[in-house]
N, C-alpha and C. Protein backbone atom coordinates (compact mmCIF):
# COMPACT_ATOMS: atom_id res chain seq x y z
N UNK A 1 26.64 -4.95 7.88
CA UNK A 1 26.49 -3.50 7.92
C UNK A 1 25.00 -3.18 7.72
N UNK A 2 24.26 -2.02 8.62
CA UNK A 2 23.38 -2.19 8.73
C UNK A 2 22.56 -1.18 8.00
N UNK A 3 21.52 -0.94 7.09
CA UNK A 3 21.63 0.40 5.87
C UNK A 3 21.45 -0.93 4.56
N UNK A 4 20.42 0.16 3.96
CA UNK A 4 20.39 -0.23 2.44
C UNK A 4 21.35 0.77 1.63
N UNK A 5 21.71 0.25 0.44
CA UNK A 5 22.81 0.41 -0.69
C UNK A 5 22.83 -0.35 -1.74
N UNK A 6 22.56 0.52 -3.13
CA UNK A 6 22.73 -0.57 -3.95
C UNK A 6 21.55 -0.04 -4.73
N UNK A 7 21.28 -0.72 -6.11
CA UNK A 7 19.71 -0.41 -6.54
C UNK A 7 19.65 -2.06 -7.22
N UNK A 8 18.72 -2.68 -7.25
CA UNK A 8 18.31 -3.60 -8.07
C UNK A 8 16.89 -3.37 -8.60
N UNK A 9 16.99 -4.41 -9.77
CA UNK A 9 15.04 -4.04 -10.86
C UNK A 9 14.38 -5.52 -10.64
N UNK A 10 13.20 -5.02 -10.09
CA UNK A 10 12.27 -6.34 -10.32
C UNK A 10 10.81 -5.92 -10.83
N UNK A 11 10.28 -7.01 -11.34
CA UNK A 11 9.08 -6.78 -11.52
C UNK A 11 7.83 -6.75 -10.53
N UNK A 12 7.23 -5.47 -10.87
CA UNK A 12 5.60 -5.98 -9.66
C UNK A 12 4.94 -6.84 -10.76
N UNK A 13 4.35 -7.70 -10.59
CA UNK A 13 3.32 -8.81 -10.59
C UNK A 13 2.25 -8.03 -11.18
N UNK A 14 1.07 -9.18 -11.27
CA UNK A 14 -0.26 -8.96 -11.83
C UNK A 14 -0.94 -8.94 -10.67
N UNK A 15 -0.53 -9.26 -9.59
CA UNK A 15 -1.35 -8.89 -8.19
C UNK A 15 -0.65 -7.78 -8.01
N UNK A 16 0.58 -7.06 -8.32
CA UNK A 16 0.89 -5.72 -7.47
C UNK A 16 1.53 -5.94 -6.72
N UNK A 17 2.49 -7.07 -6.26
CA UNK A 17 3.39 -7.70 -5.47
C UNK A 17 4.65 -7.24 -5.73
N UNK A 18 5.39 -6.72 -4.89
CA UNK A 18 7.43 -6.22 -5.75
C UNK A 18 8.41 -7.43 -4.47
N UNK A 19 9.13 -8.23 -5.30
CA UNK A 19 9.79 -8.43 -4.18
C UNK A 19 10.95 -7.74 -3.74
N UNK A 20 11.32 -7.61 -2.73
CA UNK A 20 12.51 -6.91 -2.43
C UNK A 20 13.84 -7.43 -2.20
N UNK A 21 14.59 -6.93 -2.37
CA UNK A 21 15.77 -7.64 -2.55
C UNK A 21 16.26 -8.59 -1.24
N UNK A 22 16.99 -9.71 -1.44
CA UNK A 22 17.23 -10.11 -0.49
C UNK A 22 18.26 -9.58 0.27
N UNK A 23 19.47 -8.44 0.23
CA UNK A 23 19.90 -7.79 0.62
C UNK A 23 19.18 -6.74 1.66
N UNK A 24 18.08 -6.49 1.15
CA UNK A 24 17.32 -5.85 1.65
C UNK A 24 16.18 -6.64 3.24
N UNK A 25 16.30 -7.35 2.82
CA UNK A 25 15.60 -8.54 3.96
C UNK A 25 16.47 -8.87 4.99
N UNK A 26 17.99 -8.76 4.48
CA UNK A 26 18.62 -9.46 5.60
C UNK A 26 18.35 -8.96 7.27
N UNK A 27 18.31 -7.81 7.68
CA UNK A 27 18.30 -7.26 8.83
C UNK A 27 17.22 -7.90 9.47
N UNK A 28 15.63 -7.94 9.06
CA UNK A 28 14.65 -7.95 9.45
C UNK A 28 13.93 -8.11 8.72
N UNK A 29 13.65 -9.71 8.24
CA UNK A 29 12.20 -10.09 7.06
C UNK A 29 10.98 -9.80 6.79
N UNK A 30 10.31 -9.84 8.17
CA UNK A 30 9.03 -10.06 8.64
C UNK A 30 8.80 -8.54 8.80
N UNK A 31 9.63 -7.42 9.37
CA UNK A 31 9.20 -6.12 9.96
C UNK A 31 8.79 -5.58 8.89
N UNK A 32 7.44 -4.47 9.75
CA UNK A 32 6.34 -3.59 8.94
C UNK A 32 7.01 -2.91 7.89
N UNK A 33 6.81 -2.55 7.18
CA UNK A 33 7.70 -1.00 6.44
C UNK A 33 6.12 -0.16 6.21
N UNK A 34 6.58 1.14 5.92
CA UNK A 34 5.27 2.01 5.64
C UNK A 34 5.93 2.81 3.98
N UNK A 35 5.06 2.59 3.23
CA UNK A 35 5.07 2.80 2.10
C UNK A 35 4.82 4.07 1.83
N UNK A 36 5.20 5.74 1.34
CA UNK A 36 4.93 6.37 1.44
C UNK A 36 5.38 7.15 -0.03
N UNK A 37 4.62 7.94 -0.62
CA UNK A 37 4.61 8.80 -1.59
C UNK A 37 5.06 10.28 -1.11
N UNK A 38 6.45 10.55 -0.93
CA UNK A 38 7.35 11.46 -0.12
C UNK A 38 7.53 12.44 -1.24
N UNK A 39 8.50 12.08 -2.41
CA UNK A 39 8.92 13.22 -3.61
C UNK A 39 7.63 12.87 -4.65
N UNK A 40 7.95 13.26 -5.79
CA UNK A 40 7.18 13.49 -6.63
C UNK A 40 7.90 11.99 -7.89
N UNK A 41 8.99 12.12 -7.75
CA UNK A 41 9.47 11.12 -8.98
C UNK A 41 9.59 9.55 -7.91
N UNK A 42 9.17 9.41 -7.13
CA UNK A 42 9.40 7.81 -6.07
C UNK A 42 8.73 7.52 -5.09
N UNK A 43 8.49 6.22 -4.69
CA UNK A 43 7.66 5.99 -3.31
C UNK A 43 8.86 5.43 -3.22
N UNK A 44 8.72 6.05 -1.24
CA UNK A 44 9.41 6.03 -0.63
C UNK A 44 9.05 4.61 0.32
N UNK A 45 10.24 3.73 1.16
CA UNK A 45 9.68 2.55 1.89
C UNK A 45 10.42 2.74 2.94
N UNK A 46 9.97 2.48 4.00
CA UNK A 46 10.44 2.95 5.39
C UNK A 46 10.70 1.75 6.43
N UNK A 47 11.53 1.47 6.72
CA UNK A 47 11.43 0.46 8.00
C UNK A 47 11.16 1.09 9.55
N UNK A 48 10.50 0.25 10.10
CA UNK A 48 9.93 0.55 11.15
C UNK A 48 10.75 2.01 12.24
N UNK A 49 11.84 1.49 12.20
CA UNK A 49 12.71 2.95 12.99
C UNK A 49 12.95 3.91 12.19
N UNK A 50 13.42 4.13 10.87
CA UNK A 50 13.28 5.06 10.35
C UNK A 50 11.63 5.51 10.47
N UNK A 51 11.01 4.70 10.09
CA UNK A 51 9.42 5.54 10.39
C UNK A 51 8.97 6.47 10.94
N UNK A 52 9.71 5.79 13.09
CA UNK A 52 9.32 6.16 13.59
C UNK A 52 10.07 7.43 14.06
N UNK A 53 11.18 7.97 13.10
CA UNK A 53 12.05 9.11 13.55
C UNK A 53 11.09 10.20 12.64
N UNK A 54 10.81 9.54 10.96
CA UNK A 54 9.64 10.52 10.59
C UNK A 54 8.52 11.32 11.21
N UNK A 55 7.90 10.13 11.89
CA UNK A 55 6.56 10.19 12.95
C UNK A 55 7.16 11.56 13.53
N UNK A 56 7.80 11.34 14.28
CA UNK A 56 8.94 12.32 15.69
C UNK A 56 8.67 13.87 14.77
N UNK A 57 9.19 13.79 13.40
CA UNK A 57 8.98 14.70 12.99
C UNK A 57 7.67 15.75 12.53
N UNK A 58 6.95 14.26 11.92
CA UNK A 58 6.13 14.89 11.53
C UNK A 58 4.76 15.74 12.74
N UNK A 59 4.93 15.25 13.93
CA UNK A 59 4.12 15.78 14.95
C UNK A 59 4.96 16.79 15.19
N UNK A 60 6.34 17.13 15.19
CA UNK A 60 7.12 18.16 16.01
C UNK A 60 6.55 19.55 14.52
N UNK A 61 6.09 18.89 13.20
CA UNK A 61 6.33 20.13 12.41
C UNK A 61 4.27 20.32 12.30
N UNK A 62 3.50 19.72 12.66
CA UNK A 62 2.61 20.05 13.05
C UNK A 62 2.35 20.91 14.40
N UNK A 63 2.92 20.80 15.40
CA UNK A 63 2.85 22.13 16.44
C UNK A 63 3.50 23.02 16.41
N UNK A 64 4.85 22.88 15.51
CA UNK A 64 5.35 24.41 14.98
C UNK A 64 4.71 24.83 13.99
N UNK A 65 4.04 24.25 13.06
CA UNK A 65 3.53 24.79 11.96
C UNK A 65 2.29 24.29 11.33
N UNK A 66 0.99 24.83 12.04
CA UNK A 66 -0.24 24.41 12.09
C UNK A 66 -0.58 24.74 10.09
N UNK A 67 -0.06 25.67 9.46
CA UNK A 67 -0.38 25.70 8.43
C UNK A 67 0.22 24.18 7.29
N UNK A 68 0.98 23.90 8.04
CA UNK A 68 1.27 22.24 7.02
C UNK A 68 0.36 21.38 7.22
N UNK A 69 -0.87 21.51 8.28
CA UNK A 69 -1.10 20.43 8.07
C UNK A 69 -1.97 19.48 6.85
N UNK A 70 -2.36 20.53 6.14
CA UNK A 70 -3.17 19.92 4.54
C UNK A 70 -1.28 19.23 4.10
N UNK A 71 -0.78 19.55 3.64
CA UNK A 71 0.72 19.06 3.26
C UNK A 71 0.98 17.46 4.08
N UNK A 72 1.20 17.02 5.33
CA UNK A 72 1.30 16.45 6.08
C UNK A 72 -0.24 15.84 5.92
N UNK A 73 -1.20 15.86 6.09
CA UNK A 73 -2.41 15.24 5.57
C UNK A 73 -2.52 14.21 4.39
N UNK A 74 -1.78 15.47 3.56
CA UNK A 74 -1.28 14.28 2.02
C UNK A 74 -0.49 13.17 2.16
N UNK A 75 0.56 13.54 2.91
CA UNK A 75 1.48 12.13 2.81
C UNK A 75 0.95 11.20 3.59
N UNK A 76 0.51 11.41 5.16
CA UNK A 76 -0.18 10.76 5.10
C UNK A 76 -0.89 9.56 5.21
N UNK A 77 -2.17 10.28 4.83
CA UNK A 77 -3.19 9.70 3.60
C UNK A 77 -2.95 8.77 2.92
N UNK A 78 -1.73 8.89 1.97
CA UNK A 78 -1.61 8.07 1.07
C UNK A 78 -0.71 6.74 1.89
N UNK A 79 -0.17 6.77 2.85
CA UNK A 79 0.94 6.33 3.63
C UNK A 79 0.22 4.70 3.83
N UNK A 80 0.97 3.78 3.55
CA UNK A 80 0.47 2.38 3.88
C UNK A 80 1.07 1.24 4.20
N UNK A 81 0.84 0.71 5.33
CA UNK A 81 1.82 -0.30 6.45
C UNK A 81 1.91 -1.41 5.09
N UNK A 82 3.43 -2.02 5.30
CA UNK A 82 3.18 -3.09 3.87
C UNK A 82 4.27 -4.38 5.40
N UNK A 83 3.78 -5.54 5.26
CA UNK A 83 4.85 -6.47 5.28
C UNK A 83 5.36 -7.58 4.46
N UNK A 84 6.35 -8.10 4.75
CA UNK A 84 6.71 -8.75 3.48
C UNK A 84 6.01 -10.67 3.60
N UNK A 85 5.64 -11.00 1.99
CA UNK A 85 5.24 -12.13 2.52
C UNK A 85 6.10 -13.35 2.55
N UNK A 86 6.20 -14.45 2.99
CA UNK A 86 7.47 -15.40 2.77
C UNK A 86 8.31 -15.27 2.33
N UNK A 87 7.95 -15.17 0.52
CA UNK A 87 8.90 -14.76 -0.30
C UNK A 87 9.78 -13.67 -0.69
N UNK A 88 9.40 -12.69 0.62
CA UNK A 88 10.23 -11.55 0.52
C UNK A 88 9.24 -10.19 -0.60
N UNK A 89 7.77 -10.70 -0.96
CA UNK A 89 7.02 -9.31 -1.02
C UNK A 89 5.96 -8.48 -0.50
N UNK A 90 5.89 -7.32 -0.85
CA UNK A 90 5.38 -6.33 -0.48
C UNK A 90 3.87 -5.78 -1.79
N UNK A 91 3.13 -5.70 -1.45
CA UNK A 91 1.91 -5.02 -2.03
C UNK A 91 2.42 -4.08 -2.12
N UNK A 92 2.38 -3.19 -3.72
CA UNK A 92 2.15 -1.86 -4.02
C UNK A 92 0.29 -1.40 -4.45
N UNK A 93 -0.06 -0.73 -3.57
CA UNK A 93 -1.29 -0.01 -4.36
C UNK A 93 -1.22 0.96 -5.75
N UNK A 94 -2.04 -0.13 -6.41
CA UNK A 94 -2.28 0.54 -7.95
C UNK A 94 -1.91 1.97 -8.40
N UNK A 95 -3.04 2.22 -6.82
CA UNK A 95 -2.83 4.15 -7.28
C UNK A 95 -1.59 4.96 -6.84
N UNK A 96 -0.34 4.09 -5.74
CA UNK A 96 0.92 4.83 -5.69
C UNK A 96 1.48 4.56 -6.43
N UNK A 97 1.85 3.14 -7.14
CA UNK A 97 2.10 3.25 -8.21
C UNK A 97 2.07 3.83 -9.36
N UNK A 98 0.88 4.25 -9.46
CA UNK A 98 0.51 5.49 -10.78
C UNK A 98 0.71 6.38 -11.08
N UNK A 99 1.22 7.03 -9.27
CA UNK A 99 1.45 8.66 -8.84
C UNK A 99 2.86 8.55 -9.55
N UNK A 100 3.53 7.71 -9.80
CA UNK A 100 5.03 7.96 -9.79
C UNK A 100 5.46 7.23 -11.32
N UNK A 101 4.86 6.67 -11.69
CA UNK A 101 4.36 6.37 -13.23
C UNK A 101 5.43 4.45 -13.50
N UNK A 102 5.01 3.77 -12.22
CA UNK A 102 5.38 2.07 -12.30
C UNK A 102 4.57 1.70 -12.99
N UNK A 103 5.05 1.10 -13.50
CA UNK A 103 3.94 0.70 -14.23
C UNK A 103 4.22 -1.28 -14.56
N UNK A 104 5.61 -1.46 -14.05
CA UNK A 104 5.88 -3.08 -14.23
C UNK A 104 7.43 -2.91 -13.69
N UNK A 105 8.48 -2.86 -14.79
CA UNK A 105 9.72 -2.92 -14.12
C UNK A 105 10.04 -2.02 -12.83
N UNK A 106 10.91 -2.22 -11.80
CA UNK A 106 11.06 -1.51 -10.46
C UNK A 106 12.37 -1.28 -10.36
N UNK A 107 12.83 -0.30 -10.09
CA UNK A 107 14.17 -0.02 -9.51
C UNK A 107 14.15 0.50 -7.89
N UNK A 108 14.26 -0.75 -6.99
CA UNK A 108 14.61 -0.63 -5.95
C UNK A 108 15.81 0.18 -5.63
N UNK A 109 16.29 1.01 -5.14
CA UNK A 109 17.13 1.81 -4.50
C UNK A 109 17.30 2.46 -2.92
N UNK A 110 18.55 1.61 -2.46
CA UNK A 110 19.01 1.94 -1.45
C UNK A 110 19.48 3.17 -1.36
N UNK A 111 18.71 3.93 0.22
CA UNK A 111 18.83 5.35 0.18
C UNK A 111 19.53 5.55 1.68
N UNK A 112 20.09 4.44 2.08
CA UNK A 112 20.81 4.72 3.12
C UNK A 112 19.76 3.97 4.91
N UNK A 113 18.78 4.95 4.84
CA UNK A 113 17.85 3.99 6.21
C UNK A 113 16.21 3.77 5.99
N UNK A 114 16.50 3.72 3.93
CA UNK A 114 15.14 3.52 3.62
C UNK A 114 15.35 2.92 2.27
N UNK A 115 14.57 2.54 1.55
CA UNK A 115 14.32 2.48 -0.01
C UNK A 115 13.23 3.18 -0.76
N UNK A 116 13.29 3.72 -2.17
CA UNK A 116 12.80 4.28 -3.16
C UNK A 116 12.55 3.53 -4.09
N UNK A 117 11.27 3.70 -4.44
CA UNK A 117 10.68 2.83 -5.73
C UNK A 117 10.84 3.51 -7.05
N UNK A 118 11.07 3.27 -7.88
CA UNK A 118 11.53 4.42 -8.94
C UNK A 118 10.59 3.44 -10.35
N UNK A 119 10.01 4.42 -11.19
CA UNK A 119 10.77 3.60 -12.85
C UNK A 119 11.89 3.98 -13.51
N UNK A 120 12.38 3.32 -14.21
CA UNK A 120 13.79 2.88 -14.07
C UNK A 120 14.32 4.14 -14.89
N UNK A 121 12.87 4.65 -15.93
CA UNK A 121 13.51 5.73 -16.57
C UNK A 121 13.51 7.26 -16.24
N UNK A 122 12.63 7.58 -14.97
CA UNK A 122 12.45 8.47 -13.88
C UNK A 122 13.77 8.90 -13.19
N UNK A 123 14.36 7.59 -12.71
CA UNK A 123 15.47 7.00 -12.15
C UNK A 123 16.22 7.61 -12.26
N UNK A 124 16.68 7.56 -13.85
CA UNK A 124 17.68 8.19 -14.53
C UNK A 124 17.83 9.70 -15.05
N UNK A 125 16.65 10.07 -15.19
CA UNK A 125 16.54 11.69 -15.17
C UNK A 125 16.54 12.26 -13.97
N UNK A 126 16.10 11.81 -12.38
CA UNK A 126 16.52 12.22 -11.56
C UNK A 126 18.06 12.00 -11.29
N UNK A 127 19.01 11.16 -11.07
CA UNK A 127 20.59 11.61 -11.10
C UNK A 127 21.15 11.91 -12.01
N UNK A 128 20.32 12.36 -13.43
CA UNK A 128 21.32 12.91 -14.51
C UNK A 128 20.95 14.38 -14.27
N UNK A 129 20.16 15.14 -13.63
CA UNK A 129 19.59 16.06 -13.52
C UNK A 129 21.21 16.97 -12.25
N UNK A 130 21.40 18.53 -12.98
CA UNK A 130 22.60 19.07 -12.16
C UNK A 130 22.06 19.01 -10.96
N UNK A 131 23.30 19.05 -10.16
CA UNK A 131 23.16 19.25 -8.49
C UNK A 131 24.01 20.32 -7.92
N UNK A 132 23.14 21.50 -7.91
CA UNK A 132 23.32 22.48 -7.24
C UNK A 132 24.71 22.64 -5.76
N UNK A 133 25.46 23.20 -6.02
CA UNK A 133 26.58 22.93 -5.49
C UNK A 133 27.25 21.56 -5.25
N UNK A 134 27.11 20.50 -5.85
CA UNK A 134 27.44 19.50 -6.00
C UNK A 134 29.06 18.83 -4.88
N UNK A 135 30.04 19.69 -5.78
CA UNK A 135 30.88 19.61 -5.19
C UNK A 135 31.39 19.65 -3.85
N UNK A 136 30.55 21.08 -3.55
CA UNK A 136 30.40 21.25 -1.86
C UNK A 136 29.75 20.13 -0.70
N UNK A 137 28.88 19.65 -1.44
CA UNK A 137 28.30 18.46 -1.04
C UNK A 137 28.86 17.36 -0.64
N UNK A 138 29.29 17.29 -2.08
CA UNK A 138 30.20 15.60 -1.99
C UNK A 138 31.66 16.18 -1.03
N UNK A 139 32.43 17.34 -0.76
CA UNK A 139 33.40 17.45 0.01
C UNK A 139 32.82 17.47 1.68
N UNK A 140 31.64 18.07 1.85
CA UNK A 140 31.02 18.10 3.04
C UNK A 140 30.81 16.37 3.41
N UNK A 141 30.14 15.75 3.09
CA UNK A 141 29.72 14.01 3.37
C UNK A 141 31.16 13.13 3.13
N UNK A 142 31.64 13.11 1.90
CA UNK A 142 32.80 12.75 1.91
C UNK A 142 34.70 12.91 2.37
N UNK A 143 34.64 14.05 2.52
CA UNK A 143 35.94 14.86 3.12
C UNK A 143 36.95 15.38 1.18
């Protein structure tokens, strides 16, 4: 089945290395991902087709909406091609890391056609945090 699911914790390294899960490798080892600082509490990791449906977007919301583009500038900017090395890791830069407050342990999380880098205790205040019609939600996606 093709989709991430699931969360596992690893450590980044003293080089800044995270490996990723091997669940996460199965589809496609070697392919680019683009590393991106999307919300405020996670970096976001993208595989190449999801990327490129972002991309799709992000040019379609630059000619409707010339005022995003400082917004769209930011992400970005910060945005950085990662591949994985043999062993299944990926370079995090120091400073996305910082934005989102990693600092060593990682909670990888499957988000369906991407992954989220979390700390683990971020993590947890984001899904303990209410969700605004909730119910409606989960009956809309789920039946």
């Amino acid at each position: 089945m093709p989709g991430y699911l699931g969360s596992f914790q690893h450590q980044i390294d003293e080089k800044g290395r995270l490996s990723l899960p091997a669940q996460f490798r199965r589809e496609n080892p070697e392919q680019t991902l683009v590393l991106a600082h999307v919300t405020a509490d996670s970096l976001t990791l993208y595989p190449e087709r999801a990327w490129a449906e972002v991309q799709e977007r992000l040019r379609a919301a630059m000619r409707q909406n010339p005022e995003a583009r400082a917004y769209l500038l930011k992400i970005t900017a910060n945005a950085v091609e990662v591949v994985p090395d043999k062993q299944g890791r990926i370079l995090v830069p120091q400073r996305l890391a910082e934005k989102v407050g990693i600092t060593g342990p990682t909670l990888i999380v499957g988000a369906v056609d991407r992954m989220e880098l979390f700390d683990p205790a971020r993590f947890e205040a984001t899904i303990s945090a209410p969700v605004p019609n909730g119910e409606a939600l989960t009956h809309q996606i789920f039946g």
